[in-house]
PDB file of N, CA and C in Angstrom:
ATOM      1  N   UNK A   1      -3.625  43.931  47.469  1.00  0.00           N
ATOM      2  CA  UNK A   1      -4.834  43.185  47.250  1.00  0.00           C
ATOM      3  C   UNK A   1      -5.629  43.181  48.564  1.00  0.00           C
ATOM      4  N   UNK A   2      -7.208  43.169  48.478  1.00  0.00           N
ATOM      5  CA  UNK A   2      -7.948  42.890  49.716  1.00  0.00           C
ATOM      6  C   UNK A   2      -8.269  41.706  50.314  1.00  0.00           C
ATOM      7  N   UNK A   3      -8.394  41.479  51.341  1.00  0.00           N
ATOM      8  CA  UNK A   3      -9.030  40.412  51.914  1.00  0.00           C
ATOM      9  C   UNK A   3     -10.307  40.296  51.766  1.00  0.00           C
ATOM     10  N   UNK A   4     -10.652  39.119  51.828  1.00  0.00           N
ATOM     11  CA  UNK A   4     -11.910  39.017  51.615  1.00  0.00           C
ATOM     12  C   UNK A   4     -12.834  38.950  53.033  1.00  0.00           C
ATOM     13  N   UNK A   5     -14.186  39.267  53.117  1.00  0.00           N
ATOM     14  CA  UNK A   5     -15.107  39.381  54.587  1.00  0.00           C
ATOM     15  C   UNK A   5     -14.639  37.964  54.780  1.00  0.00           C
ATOM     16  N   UNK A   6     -14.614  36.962  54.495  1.00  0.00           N
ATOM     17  CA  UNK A   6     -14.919  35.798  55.149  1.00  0.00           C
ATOM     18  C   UNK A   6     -13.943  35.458  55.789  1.00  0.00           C
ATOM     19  N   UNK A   7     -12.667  35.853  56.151  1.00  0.00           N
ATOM     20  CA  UNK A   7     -11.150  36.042  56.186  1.00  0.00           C
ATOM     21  C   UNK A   7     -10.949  36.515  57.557  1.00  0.00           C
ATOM     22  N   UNK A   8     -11.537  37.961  57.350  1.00  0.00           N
ATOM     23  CA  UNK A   8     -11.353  39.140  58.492  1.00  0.00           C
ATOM     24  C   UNK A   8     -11.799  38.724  59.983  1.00  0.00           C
ATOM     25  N   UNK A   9     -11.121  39.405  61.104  1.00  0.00           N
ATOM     26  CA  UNK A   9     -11.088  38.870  62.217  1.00  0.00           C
ATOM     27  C   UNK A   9     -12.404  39.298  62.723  1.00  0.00           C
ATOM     28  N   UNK A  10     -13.021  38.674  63.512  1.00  0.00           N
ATOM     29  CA  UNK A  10     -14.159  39.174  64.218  1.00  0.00           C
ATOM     30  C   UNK A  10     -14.803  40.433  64.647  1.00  0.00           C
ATOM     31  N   UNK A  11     -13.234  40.760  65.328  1.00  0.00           N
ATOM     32  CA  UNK A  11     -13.387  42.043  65.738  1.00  0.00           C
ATOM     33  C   UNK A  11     -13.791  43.876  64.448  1.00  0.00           C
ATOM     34  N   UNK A  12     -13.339  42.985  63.402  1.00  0.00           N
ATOM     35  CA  UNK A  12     -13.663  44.437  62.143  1.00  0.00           C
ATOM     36  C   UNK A  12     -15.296  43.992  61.394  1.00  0.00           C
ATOM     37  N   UNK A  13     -15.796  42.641  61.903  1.00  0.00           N
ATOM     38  CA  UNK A  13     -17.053  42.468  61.374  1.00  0.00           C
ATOM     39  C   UNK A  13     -18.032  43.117  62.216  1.00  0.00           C
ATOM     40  N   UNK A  14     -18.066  43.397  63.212  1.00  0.00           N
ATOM     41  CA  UNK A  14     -19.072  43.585  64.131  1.00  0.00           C
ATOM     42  C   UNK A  14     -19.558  45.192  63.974  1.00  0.00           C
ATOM     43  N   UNK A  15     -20.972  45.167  63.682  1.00  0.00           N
ATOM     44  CA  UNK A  15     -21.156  46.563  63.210  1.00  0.00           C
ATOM     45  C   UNK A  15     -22.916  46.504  63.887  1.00  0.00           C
ATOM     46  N   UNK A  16     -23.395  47.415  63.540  1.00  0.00           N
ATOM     47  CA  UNK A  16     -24.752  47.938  64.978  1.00  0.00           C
ATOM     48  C   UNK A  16     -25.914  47.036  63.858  1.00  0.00           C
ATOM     49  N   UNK A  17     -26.516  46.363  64.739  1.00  0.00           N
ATOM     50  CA  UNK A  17     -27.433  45.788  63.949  1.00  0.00           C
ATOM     51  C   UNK A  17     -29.151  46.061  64.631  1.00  0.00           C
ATOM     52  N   UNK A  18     -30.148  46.242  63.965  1.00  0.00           N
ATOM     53  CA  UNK A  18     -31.102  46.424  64.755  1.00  0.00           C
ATOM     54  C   UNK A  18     -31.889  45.426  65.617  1.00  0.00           C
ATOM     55  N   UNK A  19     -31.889  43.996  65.039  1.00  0.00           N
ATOM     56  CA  UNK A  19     -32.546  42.897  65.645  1.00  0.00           C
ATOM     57  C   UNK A  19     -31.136  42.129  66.327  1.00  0.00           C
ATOM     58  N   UNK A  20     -31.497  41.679  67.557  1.00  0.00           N
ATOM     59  CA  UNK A  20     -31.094  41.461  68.570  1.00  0.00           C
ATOM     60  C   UNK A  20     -31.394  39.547  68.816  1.00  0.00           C
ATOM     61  N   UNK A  21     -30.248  39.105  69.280  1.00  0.00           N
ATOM     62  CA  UNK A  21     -30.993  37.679  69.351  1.00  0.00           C
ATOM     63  C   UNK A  21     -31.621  37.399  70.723  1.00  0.00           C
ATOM     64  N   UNK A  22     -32.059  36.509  71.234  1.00  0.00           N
ATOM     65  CA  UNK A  22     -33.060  36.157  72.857  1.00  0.00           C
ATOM     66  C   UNK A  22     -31.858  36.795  74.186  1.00  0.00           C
ATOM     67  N   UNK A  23     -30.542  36.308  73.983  1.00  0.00           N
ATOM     68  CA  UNK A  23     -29.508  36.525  75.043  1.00  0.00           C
ATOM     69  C   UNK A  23     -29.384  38.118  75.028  1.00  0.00           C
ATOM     70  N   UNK A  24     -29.246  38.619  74.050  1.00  0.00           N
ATOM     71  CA  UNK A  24     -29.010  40.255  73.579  1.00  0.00           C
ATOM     72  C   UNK A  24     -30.240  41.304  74.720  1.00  0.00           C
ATOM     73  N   UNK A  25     -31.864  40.457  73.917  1.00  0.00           N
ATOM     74  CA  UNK A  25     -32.880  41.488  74.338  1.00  0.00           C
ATOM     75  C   UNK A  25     -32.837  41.090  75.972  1.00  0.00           C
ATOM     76  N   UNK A  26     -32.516  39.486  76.815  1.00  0.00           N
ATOM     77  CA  UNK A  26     -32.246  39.794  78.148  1.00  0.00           C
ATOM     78  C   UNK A  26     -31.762  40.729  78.987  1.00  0.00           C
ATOM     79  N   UNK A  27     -30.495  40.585  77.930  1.00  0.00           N
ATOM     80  CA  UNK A  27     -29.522  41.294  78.765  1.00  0.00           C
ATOM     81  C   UNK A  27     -29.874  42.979  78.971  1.00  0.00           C
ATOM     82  N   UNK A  28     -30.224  43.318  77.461  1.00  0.00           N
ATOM     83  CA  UNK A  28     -30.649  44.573  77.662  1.00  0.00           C
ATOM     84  C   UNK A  28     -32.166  44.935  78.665  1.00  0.00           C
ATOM     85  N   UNK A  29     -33.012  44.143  78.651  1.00  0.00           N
ATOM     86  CA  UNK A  29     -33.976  44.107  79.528  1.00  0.00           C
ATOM     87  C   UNK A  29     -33.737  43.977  81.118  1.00  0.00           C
ATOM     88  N   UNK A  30     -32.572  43.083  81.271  1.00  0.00           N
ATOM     89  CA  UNK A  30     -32.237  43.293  82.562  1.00  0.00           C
ATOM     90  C   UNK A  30     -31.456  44.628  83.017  1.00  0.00           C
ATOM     91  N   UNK A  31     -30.929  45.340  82.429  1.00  0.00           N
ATOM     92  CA  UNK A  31     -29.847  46.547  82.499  1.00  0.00           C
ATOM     93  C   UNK A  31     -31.215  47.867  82.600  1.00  0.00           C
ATOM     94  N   UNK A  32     -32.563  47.354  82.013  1.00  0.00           N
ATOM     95  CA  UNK A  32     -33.312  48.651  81.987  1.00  0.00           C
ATOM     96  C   UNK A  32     -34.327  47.950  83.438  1.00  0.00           C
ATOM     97  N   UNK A  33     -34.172  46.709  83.868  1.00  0.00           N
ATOM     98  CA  UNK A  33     -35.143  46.263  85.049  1.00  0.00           C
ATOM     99  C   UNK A  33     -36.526  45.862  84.517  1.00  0.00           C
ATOM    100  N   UNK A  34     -36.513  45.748  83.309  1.00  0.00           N
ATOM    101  CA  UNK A  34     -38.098  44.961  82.623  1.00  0.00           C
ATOM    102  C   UNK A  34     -37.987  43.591  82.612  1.00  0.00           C
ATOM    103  N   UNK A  35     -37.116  42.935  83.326  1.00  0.00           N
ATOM    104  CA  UNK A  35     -36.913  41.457  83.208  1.00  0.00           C
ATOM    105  C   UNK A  35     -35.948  40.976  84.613  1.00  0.00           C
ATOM    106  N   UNK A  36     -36.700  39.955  85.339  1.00  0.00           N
ATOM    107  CA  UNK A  36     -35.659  39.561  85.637  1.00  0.00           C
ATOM    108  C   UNK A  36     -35.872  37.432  86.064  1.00  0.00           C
ATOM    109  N   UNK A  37     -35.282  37.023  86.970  1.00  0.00           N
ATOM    110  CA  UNK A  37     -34.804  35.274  86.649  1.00  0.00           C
ATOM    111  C   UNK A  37     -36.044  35.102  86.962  1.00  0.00           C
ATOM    112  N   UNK A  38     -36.342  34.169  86.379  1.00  0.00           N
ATOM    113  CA  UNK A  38     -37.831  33.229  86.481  1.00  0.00           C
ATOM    114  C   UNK A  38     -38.962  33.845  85.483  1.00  0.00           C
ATOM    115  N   UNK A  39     -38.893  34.885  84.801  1.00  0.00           N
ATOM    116  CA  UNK A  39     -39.355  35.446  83.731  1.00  0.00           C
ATOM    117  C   UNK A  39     -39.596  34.218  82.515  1.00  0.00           C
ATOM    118  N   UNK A  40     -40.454  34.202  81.639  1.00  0.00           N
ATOM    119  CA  UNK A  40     -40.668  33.402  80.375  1.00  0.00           C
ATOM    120  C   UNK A  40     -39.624  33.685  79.681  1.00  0.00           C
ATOM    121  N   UNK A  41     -38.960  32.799  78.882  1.00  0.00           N
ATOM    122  CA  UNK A  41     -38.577  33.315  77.717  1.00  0.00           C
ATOM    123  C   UNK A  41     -38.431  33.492  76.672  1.00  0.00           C
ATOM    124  N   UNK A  42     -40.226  33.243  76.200  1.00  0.00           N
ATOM    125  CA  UNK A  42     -40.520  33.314  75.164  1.00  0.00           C
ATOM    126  C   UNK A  42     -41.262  34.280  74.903  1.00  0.00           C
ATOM    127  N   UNK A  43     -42.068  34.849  74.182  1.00  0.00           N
ATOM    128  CA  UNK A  43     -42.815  36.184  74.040  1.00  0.00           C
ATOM    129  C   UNK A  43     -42.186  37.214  74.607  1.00  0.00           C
ATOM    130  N   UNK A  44     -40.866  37.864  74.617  1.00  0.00           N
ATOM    131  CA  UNK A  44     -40.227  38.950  74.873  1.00  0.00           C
ATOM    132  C   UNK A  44     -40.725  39.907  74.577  1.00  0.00           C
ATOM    133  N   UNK A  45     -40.700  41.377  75.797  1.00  0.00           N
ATOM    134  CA  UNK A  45     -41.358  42.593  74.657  1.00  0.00           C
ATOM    135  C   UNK A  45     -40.054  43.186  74.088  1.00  0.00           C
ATOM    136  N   UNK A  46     -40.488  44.303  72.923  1.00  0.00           N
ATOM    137  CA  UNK A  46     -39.429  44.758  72.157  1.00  0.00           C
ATOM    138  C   UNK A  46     -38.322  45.463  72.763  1.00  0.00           C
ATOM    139  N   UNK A  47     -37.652  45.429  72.103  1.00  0.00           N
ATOM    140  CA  UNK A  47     -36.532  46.223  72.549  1.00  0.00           C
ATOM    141  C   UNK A  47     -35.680  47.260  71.431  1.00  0.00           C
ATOM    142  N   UNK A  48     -35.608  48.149  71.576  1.00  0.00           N
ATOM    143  CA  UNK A  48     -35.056  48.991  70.393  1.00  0.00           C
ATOM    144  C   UNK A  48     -33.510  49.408  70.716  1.00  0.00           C
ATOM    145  N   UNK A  49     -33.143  48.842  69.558  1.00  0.00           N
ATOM    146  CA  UNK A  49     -31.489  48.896  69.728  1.00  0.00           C
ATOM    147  C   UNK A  49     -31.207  50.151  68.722  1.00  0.00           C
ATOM    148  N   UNK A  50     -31.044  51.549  69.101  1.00  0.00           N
ATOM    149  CA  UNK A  50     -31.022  52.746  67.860  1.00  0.00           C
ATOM    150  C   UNK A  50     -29.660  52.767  68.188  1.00  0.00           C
ATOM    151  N   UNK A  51     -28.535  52.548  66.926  1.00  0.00           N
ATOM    152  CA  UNK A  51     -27.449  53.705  66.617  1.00  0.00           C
ATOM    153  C   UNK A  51     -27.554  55.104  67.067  1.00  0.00           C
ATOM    154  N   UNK A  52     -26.691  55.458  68.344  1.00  0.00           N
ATOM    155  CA  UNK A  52     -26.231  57.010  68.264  1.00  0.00           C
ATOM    156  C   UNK A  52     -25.670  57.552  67.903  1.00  0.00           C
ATOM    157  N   UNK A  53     -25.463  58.631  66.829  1.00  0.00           N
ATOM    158  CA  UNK A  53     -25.035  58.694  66.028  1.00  0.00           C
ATOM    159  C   UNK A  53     -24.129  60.259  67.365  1.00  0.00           C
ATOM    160  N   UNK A  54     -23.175  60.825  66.874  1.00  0.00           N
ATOM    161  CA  UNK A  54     -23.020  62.366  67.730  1.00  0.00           C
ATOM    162  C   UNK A  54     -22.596  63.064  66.162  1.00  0.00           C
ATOM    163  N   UNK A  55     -23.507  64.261  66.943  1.00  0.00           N
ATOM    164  CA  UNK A  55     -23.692  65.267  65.639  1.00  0.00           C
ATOM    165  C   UNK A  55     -22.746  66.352  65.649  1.00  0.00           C
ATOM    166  N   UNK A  56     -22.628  67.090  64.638  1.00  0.00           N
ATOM    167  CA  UNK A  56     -21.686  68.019  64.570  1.00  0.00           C
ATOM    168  C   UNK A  56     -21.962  69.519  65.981  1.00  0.00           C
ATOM    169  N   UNK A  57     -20.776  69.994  66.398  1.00  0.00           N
ATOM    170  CA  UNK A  57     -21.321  70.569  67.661  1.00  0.00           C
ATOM    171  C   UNK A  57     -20.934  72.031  66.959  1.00  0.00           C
ATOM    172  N   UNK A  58     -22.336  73.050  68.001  1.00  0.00           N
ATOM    173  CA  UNK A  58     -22.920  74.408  66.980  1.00  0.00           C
ATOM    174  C   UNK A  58     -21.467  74.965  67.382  1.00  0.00           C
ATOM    175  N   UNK A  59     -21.648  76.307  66.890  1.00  0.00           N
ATOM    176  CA  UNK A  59     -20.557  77.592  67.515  1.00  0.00           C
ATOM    177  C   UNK A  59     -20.536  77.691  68.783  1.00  0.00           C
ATOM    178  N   UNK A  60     -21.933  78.185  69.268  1.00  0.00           N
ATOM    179  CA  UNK A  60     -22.126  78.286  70.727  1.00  0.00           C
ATOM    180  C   UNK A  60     -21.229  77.135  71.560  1.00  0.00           C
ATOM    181  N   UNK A  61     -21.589  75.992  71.243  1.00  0.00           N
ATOM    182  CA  UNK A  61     -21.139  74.749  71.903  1.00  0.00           C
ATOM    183  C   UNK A  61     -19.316  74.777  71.390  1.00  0.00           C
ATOM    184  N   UNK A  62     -18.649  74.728  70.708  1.00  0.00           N
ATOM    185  CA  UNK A  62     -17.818  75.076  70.315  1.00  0.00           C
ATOM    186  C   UNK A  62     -16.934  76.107  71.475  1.00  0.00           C
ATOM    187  N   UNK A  63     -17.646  77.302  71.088  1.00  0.00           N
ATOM    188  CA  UNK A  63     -16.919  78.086  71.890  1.00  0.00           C
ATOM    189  C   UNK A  63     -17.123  78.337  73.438  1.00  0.00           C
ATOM    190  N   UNK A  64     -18.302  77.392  73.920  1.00  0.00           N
ATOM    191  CA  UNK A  64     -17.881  77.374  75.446  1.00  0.00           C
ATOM    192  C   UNK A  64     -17.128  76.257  76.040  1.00  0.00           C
ATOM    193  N   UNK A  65     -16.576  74.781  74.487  1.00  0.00           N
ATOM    194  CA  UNK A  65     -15.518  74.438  74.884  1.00  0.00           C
ATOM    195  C   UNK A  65     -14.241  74.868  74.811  1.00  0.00           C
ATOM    196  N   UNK A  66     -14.103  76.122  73.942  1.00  0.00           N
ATOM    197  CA  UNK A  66     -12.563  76.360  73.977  1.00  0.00           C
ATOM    198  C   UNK A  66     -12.635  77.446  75.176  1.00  0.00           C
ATOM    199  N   UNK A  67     -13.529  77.882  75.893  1.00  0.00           N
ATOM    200  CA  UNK A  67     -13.439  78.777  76.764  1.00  0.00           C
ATOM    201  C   UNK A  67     -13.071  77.604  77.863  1.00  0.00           C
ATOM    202  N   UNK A  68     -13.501  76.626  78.204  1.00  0.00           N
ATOM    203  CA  UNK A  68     -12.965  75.980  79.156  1.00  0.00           C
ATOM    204  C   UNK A  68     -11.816  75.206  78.813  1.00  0.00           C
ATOM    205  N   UNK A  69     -11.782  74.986  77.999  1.00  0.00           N
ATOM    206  CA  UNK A  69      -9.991  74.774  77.883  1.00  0.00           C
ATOM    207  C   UNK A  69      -8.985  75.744  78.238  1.00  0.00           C
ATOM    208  N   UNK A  70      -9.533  77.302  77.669  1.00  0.00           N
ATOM    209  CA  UNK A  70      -8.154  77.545  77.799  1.00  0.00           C
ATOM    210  C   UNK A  70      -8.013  78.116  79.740  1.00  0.00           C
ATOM    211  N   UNK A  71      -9.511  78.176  80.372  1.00  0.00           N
ATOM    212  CA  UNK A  71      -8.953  78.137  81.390  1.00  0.00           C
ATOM    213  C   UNK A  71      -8.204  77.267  82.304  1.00  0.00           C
ATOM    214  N   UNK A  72      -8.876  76.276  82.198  1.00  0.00           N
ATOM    215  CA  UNK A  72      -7.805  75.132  82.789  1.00  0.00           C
ATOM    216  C   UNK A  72      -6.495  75.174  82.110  1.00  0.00           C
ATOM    217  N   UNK A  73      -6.344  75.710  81.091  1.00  0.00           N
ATOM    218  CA  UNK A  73      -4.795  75.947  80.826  1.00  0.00           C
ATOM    219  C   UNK A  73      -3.771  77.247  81.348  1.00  0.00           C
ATOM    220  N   UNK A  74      -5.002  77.740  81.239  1.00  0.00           N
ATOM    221  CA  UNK A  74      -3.882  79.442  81.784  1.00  0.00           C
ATOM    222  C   UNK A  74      -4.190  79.148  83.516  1.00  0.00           C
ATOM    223  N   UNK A  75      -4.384  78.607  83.876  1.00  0.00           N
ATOM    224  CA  UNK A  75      -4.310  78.005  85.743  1.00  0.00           C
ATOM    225  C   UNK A  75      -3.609  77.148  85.442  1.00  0.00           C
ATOM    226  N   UNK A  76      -1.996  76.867  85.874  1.00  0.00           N
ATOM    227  CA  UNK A  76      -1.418  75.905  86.048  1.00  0.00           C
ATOM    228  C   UNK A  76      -1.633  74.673  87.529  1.00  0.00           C
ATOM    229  N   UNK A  77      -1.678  73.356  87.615  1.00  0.00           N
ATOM    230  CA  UNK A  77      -2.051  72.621  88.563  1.00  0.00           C
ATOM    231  C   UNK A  77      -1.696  73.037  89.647  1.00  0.00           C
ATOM    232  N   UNK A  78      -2.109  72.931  90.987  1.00  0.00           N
ATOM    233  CA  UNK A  78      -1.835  73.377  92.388  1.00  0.00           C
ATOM    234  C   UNK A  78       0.160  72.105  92.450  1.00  0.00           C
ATOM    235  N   UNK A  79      -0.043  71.340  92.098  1.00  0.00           N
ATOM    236  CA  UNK A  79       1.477  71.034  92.211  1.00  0.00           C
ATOM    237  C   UNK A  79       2.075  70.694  91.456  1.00  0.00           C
ATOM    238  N   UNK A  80       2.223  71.616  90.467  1.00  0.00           N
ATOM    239  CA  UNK A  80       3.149  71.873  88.974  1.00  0.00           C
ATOM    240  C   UNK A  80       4.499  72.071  88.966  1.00  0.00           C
ATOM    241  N   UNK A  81       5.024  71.427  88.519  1.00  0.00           N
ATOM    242  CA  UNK A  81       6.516  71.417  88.824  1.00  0.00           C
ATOM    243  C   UNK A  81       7.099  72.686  87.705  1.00  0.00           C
ATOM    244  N   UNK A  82       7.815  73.137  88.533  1.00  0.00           N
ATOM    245  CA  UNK A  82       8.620  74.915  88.252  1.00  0.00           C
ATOM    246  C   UNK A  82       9.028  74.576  86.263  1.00  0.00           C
ATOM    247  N   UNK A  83       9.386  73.760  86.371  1.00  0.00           N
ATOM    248  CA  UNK A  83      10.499  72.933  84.600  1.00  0.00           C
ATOM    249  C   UNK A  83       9.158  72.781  83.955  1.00  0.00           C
ATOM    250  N   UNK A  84       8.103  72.218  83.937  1.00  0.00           N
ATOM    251  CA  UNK A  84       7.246  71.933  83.631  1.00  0.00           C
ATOM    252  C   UNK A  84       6.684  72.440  81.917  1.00  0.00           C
ATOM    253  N   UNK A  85       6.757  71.802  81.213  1.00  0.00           N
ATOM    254  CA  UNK A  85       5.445  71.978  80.012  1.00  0.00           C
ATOM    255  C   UNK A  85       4.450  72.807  80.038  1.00  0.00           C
ATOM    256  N   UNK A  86       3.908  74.095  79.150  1.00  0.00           N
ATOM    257  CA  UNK A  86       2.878  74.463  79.687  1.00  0.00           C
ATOM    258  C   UNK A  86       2.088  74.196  78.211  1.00  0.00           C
ATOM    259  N   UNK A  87       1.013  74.543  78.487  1.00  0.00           N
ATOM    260  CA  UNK A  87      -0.098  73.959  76.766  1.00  0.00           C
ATOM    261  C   UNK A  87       0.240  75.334  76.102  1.00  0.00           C
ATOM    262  N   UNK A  88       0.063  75.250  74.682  1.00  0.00           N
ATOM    263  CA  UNK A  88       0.387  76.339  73.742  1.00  0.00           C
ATOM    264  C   UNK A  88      -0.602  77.554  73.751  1.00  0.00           C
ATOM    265  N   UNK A  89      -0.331  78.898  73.367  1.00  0.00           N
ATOM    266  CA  UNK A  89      -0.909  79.835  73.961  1.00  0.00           C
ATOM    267  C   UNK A  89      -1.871  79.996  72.493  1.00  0.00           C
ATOM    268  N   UNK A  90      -3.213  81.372  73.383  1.00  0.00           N
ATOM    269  CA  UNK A  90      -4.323  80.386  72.240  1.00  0.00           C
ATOM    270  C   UNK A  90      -3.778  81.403  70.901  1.00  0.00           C
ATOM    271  N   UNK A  91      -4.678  81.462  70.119  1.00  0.00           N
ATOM    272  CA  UNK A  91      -4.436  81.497  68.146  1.00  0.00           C
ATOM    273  C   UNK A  91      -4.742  83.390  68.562  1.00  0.00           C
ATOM    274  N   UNK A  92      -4.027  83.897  68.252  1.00  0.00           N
ATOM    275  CA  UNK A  92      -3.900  85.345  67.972  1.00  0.00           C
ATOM    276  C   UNK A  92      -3.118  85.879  69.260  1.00  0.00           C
ATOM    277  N   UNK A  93      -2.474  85.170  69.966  1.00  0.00           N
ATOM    278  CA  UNK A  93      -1.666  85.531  71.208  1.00  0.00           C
ATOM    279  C   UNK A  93      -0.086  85.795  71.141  1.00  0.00           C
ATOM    280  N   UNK A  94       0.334  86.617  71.673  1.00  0.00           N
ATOM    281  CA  UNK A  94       1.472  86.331  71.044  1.00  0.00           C
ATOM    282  C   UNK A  94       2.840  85.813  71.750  1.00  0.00           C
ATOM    283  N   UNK A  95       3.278  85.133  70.744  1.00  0.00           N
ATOM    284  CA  UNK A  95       4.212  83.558  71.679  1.00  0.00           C
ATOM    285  C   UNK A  95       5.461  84.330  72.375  1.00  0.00           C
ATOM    286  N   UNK A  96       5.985  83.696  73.710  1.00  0.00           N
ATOM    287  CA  UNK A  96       7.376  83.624  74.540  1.00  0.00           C
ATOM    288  C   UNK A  96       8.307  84.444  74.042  1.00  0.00           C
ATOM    289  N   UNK A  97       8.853  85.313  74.389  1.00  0.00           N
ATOM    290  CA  UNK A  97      10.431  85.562  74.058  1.00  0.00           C
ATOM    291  C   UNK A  97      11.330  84.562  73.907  1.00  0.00           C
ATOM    292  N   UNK A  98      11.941  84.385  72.550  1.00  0.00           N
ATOM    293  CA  UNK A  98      12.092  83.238  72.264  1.00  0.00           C
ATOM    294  C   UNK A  98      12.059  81.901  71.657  1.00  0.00           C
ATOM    295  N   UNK A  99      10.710  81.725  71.934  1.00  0.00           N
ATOM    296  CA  UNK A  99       9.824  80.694  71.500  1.00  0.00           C
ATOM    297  C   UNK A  99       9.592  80.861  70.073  1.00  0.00           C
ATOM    298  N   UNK A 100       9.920  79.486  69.044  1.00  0.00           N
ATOM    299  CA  UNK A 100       9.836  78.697  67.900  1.00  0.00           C
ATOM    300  C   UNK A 100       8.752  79.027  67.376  1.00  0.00           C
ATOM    301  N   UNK A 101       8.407  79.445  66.131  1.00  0.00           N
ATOM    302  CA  UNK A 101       7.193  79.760  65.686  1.00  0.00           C
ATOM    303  C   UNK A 101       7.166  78.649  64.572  1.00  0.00           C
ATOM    304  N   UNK A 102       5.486  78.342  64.187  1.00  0.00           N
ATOM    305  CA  UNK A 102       5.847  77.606  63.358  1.00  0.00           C
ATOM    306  C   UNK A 102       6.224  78.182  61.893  1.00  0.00           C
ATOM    307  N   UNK A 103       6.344  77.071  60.769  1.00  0.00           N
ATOM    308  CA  UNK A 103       7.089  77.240  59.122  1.00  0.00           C
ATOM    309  C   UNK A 103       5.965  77.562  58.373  1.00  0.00           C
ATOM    310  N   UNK A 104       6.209  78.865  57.717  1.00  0.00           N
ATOM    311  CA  UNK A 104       5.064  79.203  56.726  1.00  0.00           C
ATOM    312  C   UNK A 104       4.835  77.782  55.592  1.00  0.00           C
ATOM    313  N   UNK A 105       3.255  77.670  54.971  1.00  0.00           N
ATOM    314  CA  UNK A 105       3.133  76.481  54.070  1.00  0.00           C
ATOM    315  C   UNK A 105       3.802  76.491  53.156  1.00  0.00           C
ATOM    316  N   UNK A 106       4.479  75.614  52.702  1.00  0.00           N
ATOM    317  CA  UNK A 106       4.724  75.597  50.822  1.00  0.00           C
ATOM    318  C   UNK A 106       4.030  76.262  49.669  1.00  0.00           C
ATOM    319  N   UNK A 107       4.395  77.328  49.331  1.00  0.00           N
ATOM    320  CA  UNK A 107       3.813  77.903  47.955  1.00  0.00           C
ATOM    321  C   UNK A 107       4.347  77.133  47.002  1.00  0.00           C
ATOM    322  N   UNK A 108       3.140  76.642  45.919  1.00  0.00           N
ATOM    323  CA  UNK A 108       3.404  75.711  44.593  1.00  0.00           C
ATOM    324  C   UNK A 108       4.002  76.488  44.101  1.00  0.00           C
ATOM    325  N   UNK A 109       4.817  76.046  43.505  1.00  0.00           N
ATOM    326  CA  UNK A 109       6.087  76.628  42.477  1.00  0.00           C
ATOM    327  C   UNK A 109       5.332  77.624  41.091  1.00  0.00           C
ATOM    328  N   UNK A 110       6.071  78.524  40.657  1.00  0.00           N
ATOM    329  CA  UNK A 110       5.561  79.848  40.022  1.00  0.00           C
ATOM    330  C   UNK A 110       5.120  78.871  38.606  1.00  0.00           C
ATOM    331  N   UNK A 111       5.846  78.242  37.627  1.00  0.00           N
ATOM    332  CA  UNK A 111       5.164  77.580  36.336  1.00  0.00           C
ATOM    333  C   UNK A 111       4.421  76.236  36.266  1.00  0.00           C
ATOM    334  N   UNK A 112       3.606  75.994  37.480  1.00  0.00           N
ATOM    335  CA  UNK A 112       2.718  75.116  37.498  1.00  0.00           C
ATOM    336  C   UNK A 112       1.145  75.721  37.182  1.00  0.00           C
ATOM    337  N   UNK A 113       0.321  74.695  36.719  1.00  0.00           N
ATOM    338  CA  UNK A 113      -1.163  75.156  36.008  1.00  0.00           C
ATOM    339  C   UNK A 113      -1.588  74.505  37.335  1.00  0.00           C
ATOM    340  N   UNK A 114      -3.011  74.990  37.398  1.00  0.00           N
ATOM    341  CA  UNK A 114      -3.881  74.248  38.271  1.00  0.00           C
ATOM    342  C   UNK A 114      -4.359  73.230  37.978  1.00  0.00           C
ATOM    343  N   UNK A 115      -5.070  72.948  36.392  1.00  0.00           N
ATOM    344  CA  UNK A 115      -5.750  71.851  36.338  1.00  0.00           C
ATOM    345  C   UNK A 115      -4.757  70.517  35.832  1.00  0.00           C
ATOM    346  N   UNK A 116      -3.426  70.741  35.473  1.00  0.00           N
ATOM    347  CA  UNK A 116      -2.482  69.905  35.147  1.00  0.00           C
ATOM    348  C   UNK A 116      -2.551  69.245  33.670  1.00  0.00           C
ATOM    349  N   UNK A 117      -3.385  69.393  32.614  1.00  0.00           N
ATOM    350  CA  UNK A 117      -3.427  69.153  31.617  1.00  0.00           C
ATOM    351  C   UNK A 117      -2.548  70.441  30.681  1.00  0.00           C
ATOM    352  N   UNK A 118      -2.098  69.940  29.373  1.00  0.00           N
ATOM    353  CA  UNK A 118      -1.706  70.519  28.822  1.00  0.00           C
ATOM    354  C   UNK A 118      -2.319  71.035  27.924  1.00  0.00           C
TER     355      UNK A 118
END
C-alpha cells in the first residue's frame, strides 16, 4: 500500500518550483550581487528560478568521453602498486591470458510463443 503526500518526509516533497518566497529571491540576489544589507524589502526585482534540465549527450560528445577514459586507463598512476586492479580492457579488445570472460545471455527455451496467448 502507498503512503499518502501528507505523511512523506520533507525531504521526498521538495521539488523545483518557479516562484520563490522574499528569503529565497534575497538570497539568490545576494549570490548574483543585485542586493545587498540596507536594501528595501519590498518591491524586489525578479528573479528567475529555471529548472536545468541535462540533455542527452551527441556521438561526438560521447566519444571524446570514452577517448578520455580509456586514456587515463591505459596510463597506470605514477604510484600504482605492482598487485594492483587495472580497469577492464575496452569492447572489441582482446582479454588477458587467462582472464574470465563473461556468460553468454539466456536463450528462451525452444516451445515458448512470443505473444504468450494461446
Amino acid at each position: 500500500m502507498s503512503i499518502d503526500r501528507s505523511l512523506k518526509t520533507k525531504g521526498s516533497l521538495t521539488r523545483h518550483r518557479n516562484v520563490l518566497n522574499r528569503g529565497e529571491r534575497i538570497e539568490r540576489l545576494k549570490s548574483e550581487d543585485r542586493w545587498e544589507e540596507g536594501d528595501k524589502l519590498f518591491g524586489l526585482p525578479k528573479v528567475a528560478n529555471r529548472k536545468v534540465s541535462v540533455g542527452k549527450k551527441t556521438k561526438e560528445e560521447k566519444a571524446a568521453a570514452d577517448a578520455a577514459v580509456t586514456d587515463t586507463a591505459a596510463a597506470p598512476a605514477a604510484g600504482a602498486k605492482p598487485g594492483a586492479k587495472t580497469a577492464a580492457p575496452a569492447a572489441g579488445a582482446k582479454p588477458a591470458a587467462g582472464a574470465k570472460t563473461a556468460a553468454p545471455a539466456a536463450k528462451p527455451a525452444a516451445g515458448a510463443k512470443a505473444g504468450g496467448k494461446k
